[in-house]
C-alpha atoms as a PDB file:
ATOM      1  CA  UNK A   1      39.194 113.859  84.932  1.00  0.00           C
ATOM      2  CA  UNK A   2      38.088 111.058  87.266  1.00  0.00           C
ATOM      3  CA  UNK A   3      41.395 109.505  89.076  1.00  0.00           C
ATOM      4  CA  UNK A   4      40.222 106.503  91.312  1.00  0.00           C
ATOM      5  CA  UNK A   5      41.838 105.651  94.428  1.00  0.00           C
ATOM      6  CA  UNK A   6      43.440 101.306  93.510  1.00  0.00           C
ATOM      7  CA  UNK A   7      40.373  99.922  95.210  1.00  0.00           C
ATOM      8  CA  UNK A   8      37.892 100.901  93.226  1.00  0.00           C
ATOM      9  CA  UNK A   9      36.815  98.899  90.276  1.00  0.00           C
ATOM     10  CA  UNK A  10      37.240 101.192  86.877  1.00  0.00           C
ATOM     11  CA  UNK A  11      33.408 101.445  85.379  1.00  0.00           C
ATOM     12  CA  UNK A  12      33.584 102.129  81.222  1.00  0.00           C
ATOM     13  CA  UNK A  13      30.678 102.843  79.596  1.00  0.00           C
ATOM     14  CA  UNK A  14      30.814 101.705  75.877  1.00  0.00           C
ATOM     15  CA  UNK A  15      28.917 103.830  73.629  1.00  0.00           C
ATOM     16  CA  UNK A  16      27.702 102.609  69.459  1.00  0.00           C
ATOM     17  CA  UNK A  17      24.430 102.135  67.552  1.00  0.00           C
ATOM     18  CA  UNK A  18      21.553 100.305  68.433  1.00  0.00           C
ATOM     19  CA  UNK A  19      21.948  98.277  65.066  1.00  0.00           C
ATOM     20  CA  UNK A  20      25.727  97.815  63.682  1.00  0.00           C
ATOM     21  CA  UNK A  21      27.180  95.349  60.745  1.00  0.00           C
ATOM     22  CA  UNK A  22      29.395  92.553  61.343  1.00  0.00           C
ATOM     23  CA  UNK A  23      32.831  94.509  62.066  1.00  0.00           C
ATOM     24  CA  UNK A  24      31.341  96.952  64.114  1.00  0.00           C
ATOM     25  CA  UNK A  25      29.886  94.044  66.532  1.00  0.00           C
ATOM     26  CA  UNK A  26      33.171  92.057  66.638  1.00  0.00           C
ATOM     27  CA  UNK A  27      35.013  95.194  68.082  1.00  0.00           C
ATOM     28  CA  UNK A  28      32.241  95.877  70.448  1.00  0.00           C
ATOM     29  CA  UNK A  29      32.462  92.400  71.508  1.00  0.00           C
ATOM     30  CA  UNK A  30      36.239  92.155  71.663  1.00  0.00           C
ATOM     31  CA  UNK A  31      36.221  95.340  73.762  1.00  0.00           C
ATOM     32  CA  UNK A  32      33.798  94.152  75.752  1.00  0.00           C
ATOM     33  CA  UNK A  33      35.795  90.764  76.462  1.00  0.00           C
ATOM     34  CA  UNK A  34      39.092  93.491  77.273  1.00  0.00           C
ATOM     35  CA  UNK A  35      36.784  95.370  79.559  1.00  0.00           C
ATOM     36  CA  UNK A  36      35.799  91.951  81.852  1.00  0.00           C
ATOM     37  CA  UNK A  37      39.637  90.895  81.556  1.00  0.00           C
ATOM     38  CA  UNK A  38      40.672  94.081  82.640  1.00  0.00           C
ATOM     39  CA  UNK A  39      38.082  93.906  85.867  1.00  0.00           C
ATOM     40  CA  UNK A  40      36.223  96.972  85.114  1.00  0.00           C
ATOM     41  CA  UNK A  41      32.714  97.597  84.948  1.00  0.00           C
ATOM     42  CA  UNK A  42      30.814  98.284  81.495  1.00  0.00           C
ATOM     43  CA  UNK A  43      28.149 100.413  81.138  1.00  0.00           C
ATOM     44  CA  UNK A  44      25.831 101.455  78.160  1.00  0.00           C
ATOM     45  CA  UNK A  45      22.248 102.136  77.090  1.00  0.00           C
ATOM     46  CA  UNK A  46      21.359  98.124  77.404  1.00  0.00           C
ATOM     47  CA  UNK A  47      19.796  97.729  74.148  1.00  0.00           C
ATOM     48  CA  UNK A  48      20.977  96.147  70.804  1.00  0.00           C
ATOM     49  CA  UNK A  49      23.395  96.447  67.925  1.00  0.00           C
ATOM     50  CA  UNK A  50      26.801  97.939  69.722  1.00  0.00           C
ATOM     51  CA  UNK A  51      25.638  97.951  73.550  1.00  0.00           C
ATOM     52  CA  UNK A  52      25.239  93.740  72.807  1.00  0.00           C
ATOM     53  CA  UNK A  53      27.774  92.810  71.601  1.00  0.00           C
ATOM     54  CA  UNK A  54      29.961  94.444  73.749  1.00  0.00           C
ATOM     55  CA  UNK A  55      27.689  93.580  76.799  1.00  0.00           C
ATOM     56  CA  UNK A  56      27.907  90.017  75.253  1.00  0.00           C
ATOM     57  CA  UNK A  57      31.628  89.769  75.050  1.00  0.00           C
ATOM     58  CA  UNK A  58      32.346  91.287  78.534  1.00  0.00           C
ATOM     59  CA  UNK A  59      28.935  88.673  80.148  1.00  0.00           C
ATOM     60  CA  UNK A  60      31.235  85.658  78.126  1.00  0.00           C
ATOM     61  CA  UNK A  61      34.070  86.683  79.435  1.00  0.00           C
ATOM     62  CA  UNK A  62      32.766  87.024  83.255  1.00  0.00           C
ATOM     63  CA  UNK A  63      32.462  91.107  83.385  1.00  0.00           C
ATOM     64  CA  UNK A  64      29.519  92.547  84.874  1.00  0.00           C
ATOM     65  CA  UNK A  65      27.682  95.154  82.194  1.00  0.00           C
ATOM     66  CA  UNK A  66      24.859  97.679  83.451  1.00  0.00           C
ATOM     67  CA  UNK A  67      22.361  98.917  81.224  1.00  0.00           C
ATOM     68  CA  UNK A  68      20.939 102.543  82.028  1.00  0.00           C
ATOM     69  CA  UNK A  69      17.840 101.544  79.241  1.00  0.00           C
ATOM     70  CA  UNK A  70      15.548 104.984  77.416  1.00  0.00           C
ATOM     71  CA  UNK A  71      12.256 102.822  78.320  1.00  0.00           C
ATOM     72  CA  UNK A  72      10.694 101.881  81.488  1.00  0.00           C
ATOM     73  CA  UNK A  73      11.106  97.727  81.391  1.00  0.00           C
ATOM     74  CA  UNK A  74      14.062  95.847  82.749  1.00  0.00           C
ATOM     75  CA  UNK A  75      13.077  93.275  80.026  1.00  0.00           C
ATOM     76  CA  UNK A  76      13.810  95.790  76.917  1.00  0.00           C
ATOM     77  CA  UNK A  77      17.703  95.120  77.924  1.00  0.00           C
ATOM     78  CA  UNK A  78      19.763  93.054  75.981  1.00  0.00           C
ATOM     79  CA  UNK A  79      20.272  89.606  76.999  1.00  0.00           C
ATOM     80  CA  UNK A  80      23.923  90.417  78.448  1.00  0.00           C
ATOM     81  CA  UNK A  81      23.138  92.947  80.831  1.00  0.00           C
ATOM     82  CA  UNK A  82      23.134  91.811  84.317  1.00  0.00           C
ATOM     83  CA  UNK A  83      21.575  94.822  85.850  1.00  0.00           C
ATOM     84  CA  UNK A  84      19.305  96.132  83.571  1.00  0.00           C
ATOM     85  CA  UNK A  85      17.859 100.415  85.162  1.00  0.00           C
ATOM     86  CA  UNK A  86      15.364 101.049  83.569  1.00  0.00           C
ATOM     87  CA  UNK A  87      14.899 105.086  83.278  1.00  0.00           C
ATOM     88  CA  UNK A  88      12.206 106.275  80.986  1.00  0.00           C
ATOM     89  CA  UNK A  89      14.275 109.209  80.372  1.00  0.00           C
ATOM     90  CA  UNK A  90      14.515 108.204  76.399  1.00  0.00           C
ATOM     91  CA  UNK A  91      18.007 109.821  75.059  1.00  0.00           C
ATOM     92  CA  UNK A  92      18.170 111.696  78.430  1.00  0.00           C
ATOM     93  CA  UNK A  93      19.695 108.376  79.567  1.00  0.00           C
ATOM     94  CA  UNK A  94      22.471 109.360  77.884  1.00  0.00           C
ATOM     95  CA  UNK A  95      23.734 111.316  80.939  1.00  0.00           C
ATOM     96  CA  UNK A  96      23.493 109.030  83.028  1.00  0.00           C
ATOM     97  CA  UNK A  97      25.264 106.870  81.143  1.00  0.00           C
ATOM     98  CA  UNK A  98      28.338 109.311  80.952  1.00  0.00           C
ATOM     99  CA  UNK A  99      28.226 110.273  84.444  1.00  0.00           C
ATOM    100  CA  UNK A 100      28.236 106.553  85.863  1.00  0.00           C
ATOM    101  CA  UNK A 101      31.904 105.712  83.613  1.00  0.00           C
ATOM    102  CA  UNK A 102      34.870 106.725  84.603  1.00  0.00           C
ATOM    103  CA  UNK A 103      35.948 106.977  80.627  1.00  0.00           C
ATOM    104  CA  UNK A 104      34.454 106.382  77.562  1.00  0.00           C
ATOM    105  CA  UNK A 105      34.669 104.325  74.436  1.00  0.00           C
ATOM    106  CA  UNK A 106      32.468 105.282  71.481  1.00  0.00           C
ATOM    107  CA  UNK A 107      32.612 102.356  68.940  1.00  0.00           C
ATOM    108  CA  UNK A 108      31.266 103.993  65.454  1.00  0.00           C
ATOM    109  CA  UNK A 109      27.785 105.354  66.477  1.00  0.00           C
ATOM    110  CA  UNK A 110      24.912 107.420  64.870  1.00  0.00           C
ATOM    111  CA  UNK A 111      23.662 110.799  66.713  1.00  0.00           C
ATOM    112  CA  UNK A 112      22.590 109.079  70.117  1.00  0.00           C
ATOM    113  CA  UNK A 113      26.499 107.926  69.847  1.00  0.00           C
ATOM    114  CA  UNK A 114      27.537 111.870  69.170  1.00  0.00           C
ATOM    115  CA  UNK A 115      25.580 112.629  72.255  1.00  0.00           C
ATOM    116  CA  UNK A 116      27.288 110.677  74.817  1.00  0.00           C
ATOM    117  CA  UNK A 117      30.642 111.750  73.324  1.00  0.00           C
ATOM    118  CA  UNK A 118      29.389 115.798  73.729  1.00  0.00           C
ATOM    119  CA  UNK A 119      28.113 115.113  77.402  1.00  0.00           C
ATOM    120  CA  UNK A 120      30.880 112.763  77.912  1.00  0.00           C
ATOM    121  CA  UNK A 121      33.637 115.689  76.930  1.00  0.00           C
ATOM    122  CA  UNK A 122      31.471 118.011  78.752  1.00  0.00           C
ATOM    123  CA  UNK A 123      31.680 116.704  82.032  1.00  0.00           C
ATOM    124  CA  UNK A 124      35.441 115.699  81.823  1.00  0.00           C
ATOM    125  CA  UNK A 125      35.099 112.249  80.567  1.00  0.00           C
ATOM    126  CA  UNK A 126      37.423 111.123  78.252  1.00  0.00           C
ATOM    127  CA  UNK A 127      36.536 109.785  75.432  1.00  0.00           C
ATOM    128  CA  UNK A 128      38.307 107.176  72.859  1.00  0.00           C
ATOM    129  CA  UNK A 129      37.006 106.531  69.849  1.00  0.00           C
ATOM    130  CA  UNK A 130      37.117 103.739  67.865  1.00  0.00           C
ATOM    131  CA  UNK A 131      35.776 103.606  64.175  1.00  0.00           C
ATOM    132  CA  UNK A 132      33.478 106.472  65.304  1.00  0.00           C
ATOM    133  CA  UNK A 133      32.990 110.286  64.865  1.00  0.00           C
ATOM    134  CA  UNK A 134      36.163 112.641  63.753  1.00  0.00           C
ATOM    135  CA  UNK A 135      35.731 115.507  65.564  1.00  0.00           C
ATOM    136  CA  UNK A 136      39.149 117.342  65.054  1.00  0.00           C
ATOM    137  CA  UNK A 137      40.737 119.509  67.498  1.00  0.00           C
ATOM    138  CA  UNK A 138      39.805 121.975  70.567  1.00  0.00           C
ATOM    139  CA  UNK A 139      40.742 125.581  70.418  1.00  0.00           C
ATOM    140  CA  UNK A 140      44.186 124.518  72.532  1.00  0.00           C
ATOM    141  CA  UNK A 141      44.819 122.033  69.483  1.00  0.00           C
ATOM    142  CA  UNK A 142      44.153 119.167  71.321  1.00  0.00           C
ATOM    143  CA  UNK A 143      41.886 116.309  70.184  1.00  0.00           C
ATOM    144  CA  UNK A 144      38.003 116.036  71.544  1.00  0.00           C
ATOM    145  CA  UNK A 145      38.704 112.145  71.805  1.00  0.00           C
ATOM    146  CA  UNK A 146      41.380 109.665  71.675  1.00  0.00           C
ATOM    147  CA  UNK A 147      41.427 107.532  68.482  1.00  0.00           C
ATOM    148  CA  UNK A 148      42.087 103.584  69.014  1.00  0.00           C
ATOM    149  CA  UNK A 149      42.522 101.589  65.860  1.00  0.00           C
ATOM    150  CA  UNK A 150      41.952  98.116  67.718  1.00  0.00           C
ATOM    151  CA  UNK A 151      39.474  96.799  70.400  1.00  0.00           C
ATOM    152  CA  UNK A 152      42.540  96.510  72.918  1.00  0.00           C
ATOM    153  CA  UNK A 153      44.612  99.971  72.244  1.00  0.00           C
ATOM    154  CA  UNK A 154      40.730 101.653  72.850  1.00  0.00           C
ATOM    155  CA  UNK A 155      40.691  99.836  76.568  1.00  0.00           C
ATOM    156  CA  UNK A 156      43.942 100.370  77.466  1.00  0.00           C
ATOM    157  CA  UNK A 157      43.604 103.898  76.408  1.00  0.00           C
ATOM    158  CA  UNK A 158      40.564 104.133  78.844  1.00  0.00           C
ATOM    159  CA  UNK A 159      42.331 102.480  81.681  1.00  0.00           C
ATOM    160  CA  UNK A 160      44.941 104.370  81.541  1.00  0.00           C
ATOM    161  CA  UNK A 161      43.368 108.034  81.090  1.00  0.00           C
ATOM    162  CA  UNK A 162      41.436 106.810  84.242  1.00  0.00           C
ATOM    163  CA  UNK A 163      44.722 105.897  86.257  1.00  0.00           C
ATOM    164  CA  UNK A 164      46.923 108.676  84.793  1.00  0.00           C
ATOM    165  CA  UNK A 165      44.455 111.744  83.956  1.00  0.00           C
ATOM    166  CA  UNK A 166      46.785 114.179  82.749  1.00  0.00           C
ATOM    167  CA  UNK A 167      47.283 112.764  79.332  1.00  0.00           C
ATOM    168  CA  UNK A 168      43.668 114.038  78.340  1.00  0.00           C
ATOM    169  CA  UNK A 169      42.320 116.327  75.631  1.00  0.00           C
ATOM    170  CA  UNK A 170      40.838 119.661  77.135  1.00  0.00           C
ATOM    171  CA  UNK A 171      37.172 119.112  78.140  1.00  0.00           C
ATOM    172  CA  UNK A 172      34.930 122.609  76.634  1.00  0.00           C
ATOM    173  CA  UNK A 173      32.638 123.362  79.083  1.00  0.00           C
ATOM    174  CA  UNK A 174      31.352 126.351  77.893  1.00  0.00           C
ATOM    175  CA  UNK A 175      29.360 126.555  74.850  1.00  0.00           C
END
């Protein structure tokens, strides 16, 4: 787990869908808008649906957002990411996107989503999910990721597993 020392500014990377309905944008975007309060950075795969909305509501709300994007043109990002890196690694983005956050949020999500939470828990991140993927419980009983029910219990829960690591989940390395 990633502890950082009080200087550094807490980087989040928000995971979702590149296409979402109505509810599924308004939580990005309220966590998004949580994320800028809170003075962290968010990160995500730049593109639409999920990664706008929150990108959106933390760019509204004066946050900075980054956009690792699959393609090779700083002009595929959305229109709320202020530094759009462009990677032309496709869904291999994906790790770059968990290994830039300190912590996760996954807001409900399709397989690219189930990815980042795999590498995420892989390489120690936590993860908190939010209307997303139930993946039950590790072989030590605890839970893969932290469920939030609202936009501001899912960034709290990411500040704080950032600030106080050892209320985590077990990460399974080997598989």
């Amino acid at each position: 787990m990633t502890t950082l020392p009080r200087q550094q500014t807490p980087v989040i990377a928000v995971c979702g869908a590149g296409t979402c309905d109505a509810a599924t944008a308004a939580r990005a975007y309220a966590v998004g808008q949580e994320l800028a309060r809170a003075g962290a950075v968010l990160v995500c795969g730049g593109l639409g649906g999920v990664m706008a909305a929150a990108c959106q509501g933390a760019a509204e709300a004066g946050g900075l957002t980054v956009g690792f994007l699959p393609g090779t043109r700083r002009s595929d990002a959305n229109a709320w990411v202020r530094l759009a890196l462009p990677t032309g690694m496709g869904h291999a983005r994906n790790v770059l996107i968990v290994h830039a956050a300190d912590a996760v949020i996954a807001i409900a999500g399709a397989y690219g989503t189930l990815s980042e939470i795999a590498l995420a828990r892989a390489s120690g991140r936590m993860v908190i999910g939010l209307y997303t993927w139930e993946l039950g419980l590790a072989s030590d009983g605890s839970p893969h990721l932290l469920v939030a029910h609202t936009p501001s219990e899912a960034v709290a829960l990411a500040l704080r597993q950032i600030t106080q690591p050892h209320v985590s989940p077990a990460s399974d390395q080997a598989d």
